[in-house]
PDB file of N, CA and C in Angstrom:
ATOM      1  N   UNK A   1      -3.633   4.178  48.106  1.00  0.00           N
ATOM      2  CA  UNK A   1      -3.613   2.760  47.831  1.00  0.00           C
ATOM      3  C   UNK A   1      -2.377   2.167  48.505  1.00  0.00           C
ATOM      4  N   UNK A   2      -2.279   1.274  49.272  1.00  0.00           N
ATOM      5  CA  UNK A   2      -1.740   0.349  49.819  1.00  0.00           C
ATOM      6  C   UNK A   2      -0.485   0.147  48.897  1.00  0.00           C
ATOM      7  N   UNK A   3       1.392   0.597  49.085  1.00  0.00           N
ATOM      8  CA  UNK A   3       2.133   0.390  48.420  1.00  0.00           C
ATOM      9  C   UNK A   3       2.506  -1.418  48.257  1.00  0.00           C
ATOM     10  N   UNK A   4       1.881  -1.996  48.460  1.00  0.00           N
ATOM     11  CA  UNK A   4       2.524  -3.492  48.438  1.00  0.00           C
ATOM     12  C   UNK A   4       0.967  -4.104  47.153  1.00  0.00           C
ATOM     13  N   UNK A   5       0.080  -3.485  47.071  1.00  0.00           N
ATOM     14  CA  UNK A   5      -0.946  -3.383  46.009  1.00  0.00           C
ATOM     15  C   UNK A   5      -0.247  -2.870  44.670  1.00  0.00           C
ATOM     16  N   UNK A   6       0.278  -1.663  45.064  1.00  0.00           N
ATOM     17  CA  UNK A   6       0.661  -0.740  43.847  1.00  0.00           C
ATOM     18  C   UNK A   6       2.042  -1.808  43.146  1.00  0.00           C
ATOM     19  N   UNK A   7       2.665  -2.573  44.255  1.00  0.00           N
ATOM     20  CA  UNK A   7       3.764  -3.079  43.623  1.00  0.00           C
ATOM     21  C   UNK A   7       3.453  -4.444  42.877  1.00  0.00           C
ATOM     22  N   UNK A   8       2.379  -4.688  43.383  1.00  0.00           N
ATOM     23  CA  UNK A   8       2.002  -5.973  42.627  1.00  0.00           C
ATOM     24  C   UNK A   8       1.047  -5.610  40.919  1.00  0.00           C
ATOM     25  N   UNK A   9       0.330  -4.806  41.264  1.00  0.00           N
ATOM     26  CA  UNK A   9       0.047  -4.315  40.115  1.00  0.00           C
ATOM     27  C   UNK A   9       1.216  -3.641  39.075  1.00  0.00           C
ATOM     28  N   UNK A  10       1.965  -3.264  39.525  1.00  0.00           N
ATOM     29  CA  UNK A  10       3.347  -3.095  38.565  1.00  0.00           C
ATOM     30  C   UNK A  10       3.903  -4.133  37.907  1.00  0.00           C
ATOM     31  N   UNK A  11       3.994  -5.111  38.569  1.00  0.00           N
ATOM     32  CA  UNK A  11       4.777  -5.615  38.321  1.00  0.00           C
ATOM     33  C   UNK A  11       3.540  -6.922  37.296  1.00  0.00           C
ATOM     34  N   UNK A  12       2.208  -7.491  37.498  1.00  0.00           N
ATOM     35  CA  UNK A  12       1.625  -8.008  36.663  1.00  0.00           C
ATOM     36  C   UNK A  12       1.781  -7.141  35.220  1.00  0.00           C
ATOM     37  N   UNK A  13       1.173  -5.688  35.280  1.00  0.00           N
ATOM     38  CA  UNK A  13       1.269  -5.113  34.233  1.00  0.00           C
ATOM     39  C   UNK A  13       2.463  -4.887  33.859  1.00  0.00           C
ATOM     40  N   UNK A  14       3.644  -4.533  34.488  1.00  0.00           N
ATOM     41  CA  UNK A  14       4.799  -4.500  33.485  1.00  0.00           C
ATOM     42  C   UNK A  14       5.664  -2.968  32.940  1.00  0.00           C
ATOM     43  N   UNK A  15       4.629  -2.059  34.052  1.00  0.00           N
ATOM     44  CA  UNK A  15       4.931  -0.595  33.997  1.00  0.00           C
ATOM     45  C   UNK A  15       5.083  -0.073  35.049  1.00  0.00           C
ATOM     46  N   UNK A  16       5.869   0.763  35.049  1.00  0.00           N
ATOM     47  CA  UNK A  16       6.144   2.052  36.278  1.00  0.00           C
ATOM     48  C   UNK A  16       6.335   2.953  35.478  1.00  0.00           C
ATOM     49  N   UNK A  17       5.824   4.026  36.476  1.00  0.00           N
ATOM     50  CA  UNK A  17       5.322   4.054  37.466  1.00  0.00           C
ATOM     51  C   UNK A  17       3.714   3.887  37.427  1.00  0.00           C
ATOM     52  N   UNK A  18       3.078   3.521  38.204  1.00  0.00           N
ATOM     53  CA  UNK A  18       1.306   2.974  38.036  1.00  0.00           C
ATOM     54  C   UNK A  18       0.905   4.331  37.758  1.00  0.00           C
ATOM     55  N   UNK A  19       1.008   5.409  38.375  1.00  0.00           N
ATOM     56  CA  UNK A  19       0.298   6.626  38.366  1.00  0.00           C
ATOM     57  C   UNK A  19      -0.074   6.931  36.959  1.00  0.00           C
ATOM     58  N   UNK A  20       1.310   6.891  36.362  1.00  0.00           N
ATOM     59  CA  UNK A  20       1.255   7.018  34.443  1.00  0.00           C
ATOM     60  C   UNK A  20       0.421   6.340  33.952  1.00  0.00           C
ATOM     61  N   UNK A  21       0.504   5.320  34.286  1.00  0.00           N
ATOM     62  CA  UNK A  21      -0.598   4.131  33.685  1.00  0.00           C
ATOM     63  C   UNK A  21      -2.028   4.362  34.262  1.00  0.00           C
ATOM     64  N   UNK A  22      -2.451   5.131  35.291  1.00  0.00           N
ATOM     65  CA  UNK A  22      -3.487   4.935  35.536  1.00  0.00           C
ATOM     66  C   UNK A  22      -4.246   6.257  34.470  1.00  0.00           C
ATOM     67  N   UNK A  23      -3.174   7.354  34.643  1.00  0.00           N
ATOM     68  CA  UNK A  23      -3.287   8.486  33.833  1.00  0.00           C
ATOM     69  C   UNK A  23      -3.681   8.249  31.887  1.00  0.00           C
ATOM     70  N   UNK A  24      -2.760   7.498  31.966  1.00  0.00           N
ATOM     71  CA  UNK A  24      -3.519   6.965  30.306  1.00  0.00           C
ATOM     72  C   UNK A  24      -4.346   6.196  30.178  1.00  0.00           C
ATOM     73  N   UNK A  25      -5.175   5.452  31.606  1.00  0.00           N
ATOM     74  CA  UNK A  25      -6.635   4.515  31.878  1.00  0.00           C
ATOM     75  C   UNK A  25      -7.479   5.667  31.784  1.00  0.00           C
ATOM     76  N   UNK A  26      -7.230   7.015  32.265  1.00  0.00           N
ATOM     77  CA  UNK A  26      -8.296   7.909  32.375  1.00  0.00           C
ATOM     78  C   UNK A  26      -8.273   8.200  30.965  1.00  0.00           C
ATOM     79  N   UNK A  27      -7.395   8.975  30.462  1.00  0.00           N
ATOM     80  CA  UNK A  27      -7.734   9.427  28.977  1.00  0.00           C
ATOM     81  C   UNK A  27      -7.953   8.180  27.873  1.00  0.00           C
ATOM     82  N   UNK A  28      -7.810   6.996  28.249  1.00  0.00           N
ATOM     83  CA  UNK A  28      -8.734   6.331  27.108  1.00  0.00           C
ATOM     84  C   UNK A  28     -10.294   6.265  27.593  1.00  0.00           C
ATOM     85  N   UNK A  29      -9.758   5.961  28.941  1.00  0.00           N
ATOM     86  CA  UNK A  29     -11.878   5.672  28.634  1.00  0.00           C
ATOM     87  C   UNK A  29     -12.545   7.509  28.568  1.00  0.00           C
ATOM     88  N   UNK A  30     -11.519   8.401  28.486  1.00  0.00           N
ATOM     89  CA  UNK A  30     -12.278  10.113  27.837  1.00  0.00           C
ATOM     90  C   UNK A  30     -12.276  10.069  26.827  1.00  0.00           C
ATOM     91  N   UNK A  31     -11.597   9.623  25.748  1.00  0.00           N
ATOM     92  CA  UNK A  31     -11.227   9.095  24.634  1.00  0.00           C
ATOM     93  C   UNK A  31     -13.023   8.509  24.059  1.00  0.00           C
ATOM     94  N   UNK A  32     -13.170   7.533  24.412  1.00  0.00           N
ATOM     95  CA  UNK A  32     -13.750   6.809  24.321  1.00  0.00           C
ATOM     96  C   UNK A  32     -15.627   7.504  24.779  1.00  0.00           C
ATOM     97  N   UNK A  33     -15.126   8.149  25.656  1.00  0.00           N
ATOM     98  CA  UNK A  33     -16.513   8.954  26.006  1.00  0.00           C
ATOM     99  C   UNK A  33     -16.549   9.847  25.088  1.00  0.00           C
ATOM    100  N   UNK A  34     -15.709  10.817  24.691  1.00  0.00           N
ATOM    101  CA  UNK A  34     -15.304  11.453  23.450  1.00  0.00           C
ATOM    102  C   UNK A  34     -15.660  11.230  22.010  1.00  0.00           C
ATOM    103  N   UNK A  35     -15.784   9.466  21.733  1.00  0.00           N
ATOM    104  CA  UNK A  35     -16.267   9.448  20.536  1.00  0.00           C
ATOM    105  C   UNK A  35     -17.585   9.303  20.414  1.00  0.00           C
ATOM    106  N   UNK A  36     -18.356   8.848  21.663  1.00  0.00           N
ATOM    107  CA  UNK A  36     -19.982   8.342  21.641  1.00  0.00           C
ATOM    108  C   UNK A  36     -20.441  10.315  21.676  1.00  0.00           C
ATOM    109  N   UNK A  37     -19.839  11.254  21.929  1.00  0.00           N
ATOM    110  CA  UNK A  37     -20.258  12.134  21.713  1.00  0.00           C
ATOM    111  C   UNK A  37     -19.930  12.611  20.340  1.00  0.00           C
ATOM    112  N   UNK A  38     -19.415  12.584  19.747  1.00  0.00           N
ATOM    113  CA  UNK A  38     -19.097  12.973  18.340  1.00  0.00           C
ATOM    114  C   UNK A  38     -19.822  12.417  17.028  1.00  0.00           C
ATOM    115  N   UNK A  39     -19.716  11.002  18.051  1.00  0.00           N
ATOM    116  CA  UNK A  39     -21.332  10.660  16.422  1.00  0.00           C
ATOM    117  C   UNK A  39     -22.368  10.748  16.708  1.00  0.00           C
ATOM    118  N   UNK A  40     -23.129  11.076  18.202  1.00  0.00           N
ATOM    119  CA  UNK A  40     -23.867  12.025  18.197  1.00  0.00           C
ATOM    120  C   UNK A  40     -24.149  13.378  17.438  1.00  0.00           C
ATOM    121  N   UNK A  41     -22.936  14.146  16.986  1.00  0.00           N
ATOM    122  CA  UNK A  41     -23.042  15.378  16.802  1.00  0.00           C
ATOM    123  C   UNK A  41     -22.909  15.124  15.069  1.00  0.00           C
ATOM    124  N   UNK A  42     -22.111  14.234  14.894  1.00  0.00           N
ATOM    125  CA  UNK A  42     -22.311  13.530  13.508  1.00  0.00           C
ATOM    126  C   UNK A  42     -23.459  13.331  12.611  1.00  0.00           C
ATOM    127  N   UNK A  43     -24.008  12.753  13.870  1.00  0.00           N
ATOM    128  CA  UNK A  43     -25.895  11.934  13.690  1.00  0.00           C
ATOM    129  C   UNK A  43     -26.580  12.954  13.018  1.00  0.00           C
ATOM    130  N   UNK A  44     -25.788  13.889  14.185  1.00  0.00           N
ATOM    131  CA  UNK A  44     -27.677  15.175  13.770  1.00  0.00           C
ATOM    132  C   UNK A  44     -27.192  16.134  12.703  1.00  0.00           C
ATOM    133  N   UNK A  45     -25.649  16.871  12.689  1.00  0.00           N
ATOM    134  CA  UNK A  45     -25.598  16.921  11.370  1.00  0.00           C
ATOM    135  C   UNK A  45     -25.682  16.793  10.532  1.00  0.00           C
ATOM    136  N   UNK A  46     -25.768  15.394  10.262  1.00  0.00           N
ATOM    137  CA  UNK A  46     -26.620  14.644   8.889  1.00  0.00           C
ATOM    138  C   UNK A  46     -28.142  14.719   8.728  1.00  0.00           C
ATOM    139  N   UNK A  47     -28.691  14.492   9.683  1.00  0.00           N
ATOM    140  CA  UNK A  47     -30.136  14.837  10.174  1.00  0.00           C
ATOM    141  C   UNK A  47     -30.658  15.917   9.835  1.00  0.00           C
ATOM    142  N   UNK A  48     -29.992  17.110  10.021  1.00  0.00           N
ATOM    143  CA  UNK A  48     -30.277  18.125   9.677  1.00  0.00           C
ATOM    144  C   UNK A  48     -29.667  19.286   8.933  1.00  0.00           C
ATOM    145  N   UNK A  49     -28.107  18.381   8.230  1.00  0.00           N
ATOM    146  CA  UNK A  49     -27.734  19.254   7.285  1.00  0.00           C
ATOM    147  C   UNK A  49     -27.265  20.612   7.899  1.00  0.00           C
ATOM    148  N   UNK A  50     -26.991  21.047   9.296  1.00  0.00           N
ATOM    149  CA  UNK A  50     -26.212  21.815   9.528  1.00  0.00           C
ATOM    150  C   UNK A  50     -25.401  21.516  10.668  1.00  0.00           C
ATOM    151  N   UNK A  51     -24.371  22.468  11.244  1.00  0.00           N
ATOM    152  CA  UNK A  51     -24.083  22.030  12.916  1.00  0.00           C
ATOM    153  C   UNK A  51     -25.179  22.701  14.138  1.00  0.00           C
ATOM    154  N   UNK A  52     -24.569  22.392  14.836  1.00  0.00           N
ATOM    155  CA  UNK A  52     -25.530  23.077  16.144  1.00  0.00           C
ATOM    156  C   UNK A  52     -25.615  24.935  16.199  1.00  0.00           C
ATOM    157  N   UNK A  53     -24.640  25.219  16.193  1.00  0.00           N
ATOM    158  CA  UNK A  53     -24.531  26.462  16.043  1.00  0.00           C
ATOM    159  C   UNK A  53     -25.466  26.767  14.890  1.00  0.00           C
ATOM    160  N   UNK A  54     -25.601  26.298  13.649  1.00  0.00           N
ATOM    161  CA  UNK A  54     -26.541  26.882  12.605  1.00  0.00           C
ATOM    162  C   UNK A  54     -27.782  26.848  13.297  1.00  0.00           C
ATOM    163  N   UNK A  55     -28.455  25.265  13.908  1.00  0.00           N
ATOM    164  CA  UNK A  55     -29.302  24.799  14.271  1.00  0.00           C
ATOM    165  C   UNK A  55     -30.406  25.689  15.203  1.00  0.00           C
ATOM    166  N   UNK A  56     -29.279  26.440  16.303  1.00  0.00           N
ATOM    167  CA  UNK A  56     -29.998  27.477  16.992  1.00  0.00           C
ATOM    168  C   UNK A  56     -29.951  29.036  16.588  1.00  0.00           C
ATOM    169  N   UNK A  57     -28.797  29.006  15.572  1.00  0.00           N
ATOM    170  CA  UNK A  57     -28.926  30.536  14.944  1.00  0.00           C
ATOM    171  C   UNK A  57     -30.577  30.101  14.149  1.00  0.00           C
ATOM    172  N   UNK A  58     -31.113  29.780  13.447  1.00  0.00           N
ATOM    173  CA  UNK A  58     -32.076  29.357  12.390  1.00  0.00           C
ATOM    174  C   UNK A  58     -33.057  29.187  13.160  1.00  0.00           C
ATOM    175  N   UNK A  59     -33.329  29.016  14.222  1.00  0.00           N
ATOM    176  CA  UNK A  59     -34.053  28.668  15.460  1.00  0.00           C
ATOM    177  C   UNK A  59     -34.758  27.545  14.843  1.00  0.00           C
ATOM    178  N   UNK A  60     -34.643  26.199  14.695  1.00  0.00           N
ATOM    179  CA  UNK A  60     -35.166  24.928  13.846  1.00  0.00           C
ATOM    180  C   UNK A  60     -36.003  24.295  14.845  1.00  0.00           C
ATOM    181  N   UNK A  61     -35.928  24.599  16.424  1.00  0.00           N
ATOM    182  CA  UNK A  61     -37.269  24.054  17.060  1.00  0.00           C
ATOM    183  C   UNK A  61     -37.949  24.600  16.566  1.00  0.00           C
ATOM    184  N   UNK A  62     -38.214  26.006  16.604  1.00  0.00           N
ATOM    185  CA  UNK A  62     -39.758  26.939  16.447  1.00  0.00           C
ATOM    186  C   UNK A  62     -40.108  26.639  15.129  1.00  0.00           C
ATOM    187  N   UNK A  63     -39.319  26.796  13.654  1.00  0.00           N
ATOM    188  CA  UNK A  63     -39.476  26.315  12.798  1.00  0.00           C
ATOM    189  C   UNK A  63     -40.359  24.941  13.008  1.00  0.00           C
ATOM    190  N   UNK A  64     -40.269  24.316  13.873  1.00  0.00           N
ATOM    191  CA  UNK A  64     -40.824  22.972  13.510  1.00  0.00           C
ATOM    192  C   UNK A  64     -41.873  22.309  14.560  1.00  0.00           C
ATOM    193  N   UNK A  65     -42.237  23.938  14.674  1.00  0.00           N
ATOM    194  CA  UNK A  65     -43.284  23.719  15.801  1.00  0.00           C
ATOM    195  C   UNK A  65     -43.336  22.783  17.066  1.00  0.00           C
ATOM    196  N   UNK A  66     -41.752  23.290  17.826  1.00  0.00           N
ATOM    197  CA  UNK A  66     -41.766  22.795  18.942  1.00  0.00           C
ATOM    198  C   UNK A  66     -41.715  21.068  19.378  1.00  0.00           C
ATOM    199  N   UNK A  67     -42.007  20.421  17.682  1.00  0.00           N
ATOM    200  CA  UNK A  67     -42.375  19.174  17.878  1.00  0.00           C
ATOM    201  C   UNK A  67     -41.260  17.572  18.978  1.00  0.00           C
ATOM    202  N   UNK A  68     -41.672  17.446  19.789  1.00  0.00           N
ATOM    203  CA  UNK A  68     -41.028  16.355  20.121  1.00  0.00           C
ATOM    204  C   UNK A  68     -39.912  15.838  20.290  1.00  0.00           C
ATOM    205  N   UNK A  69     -39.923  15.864  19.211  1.00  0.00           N
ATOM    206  CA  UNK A  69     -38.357  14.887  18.429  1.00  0.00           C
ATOM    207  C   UNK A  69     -37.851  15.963  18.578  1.00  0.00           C
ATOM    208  N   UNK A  70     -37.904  17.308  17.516  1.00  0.00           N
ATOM    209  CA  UNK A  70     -36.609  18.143  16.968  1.00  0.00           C
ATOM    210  C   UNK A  70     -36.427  18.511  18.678  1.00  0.00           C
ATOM    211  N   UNK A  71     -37.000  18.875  19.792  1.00  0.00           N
ATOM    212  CA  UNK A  71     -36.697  19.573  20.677  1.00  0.00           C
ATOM    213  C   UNK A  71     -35.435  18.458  21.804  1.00  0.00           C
ATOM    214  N   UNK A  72     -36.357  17.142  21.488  1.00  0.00           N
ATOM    215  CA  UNK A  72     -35.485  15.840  21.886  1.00  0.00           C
ATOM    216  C   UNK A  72     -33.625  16.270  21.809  1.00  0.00           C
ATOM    217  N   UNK A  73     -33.944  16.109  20.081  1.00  0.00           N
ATOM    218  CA  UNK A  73     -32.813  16.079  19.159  1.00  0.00           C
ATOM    219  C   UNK A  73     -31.705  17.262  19.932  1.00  0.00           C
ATOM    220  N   UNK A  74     -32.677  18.555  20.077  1.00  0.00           N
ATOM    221  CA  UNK A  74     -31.930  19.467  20.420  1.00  0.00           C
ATOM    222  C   UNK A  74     -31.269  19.342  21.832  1.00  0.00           C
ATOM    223  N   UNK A  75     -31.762  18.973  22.820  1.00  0.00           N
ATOM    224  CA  UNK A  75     -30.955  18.706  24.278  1.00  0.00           C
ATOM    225  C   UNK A  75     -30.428  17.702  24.041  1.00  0.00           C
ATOM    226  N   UNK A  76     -30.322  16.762  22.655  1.00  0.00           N
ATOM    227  CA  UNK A  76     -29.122  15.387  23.033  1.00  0.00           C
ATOM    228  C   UNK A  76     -27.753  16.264  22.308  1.00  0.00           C
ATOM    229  N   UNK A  77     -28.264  17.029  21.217  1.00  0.00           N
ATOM    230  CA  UNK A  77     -27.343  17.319  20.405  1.00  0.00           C
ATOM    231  C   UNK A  77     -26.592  18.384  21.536  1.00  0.00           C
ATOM    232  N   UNK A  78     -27.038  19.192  21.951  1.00  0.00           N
ATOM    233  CA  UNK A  78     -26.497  20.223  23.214  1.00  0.00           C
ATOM    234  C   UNK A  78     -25.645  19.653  23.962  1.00  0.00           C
ATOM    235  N   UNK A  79     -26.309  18.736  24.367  1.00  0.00           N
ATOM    236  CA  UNK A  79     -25.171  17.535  25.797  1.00  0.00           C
ATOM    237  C   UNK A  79     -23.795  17.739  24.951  1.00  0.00           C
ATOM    238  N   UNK A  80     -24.315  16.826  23.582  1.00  0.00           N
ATOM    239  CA  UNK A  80     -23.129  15.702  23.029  1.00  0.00           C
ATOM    240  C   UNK A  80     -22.171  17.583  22.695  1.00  0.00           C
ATOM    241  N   UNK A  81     -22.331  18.558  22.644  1.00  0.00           N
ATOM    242  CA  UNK A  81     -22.010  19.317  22.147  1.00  0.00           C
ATOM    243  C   UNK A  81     -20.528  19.798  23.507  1.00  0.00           C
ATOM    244  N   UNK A  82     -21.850  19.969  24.189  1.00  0.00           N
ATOM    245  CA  UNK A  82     -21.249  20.307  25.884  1.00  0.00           C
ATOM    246  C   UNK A  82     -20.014  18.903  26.011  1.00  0.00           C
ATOM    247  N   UNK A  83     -20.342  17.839  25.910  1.00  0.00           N
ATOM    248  CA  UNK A  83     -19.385  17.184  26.147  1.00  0.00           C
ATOM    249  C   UNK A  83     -18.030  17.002  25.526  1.00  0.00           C
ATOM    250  N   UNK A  84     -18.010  17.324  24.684  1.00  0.00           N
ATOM    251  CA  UNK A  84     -17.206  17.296  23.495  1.00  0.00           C
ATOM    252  C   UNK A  84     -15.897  18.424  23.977  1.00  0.00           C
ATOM    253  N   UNK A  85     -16.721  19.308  24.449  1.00  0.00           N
ATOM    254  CA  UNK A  85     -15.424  20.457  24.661  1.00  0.00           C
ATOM    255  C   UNK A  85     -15.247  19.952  26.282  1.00  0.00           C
ATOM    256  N   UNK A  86     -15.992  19.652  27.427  1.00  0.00           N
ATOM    257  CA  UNK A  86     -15.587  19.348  28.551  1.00  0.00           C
ATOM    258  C   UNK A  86     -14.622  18.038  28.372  1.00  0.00           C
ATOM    259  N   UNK A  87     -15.003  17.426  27.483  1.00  0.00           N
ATOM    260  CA  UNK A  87     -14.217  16.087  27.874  1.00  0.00           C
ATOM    261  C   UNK A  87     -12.616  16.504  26.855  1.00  0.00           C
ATOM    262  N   UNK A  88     -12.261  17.360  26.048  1.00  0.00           N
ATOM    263  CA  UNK A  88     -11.648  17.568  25.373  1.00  0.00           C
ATOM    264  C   UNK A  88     -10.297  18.292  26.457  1.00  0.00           C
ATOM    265  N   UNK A  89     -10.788  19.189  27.405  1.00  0.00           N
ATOM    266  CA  UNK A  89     -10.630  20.038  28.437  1.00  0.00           C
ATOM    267  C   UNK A  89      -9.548  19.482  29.219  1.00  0.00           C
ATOM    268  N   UNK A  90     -10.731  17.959  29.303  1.00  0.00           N
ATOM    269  CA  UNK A  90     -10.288  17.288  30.760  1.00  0.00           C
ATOM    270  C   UNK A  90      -8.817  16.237  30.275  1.00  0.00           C
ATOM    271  N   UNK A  91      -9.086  15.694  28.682  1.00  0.00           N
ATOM    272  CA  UNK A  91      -8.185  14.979  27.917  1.00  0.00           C
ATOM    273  C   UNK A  91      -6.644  16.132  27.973  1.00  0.00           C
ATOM    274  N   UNK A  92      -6.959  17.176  27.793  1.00  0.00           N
ATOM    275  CA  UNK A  92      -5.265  18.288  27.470  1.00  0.00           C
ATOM    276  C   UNK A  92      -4.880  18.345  29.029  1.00  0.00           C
ATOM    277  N   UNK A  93      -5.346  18.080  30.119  1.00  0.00           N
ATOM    278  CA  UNK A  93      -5.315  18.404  31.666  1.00  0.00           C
ATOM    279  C   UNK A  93      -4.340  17.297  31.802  1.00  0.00           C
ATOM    280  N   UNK A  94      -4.732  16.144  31.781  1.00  0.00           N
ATOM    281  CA  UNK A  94      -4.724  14.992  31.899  1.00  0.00           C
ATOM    282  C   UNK A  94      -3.450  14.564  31.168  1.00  0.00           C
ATOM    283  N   UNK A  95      -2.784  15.031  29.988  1.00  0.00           N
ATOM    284  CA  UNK A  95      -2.032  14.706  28.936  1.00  0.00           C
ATOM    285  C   UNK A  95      -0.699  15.483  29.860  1.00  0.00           C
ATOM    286  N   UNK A  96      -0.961  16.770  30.545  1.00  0.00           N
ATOM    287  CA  UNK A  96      -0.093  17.224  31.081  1.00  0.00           C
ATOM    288  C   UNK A  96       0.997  16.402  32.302  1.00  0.00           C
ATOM    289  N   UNK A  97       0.357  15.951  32.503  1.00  0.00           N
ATOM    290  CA  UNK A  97       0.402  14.963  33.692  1.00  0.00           C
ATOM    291  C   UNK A  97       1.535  14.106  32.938  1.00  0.00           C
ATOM    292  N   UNK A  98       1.519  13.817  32.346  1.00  0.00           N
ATOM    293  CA  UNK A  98       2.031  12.368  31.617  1.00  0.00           C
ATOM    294  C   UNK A  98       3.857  12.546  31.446  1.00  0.00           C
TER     295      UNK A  98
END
């Protein structure tokens, strides 16, 4: 980025160095991606009264005959699961920096 950009943006916002600041722009909006995955994982816990880990020890698709929804349920709940620790990963990486 263009240092006569970087200095004007310093100086509207009111911080130096920008890098820092851009570094805590990333971990809020992970932050923030972070929580739309968690009440996901919230959701279906309640839904189904266990966590994910129970969910596939118990095998609750086959239980439920493969139907639709629970299998739905199961690749959103997986993502939000997967995301949770990647974005958690990327938040302690990121914190280092700072």
């Amino acid at each position: 980025m263009d240092s006569a950009i970087l200095k004007e943006i310093e100086e509207i916002i009111g911080e130096k160095p920008i890098d820092k600041l851009i570094v805590k722009a990333l971990i809020n909006e992970l932050r923030r991606e972070l929580s739309e995955y968690i009440l996901i994982d919230n959701v279906m816990r309640k839904k189904y009264g266990m966590s994910f880990e129970e969910f596939k020890a118990k095998n609750i698709v086959r239980e439920k005959n493969y139907s639709f929804e629970v299998e739905s349920d199961y690749c959103d709940w997986e993502l939000a699961i997967d995301g949770i620790n990647t974005i958690k990963e990327k938040i302690k990486k990121l914190e280092k920096l700072l």
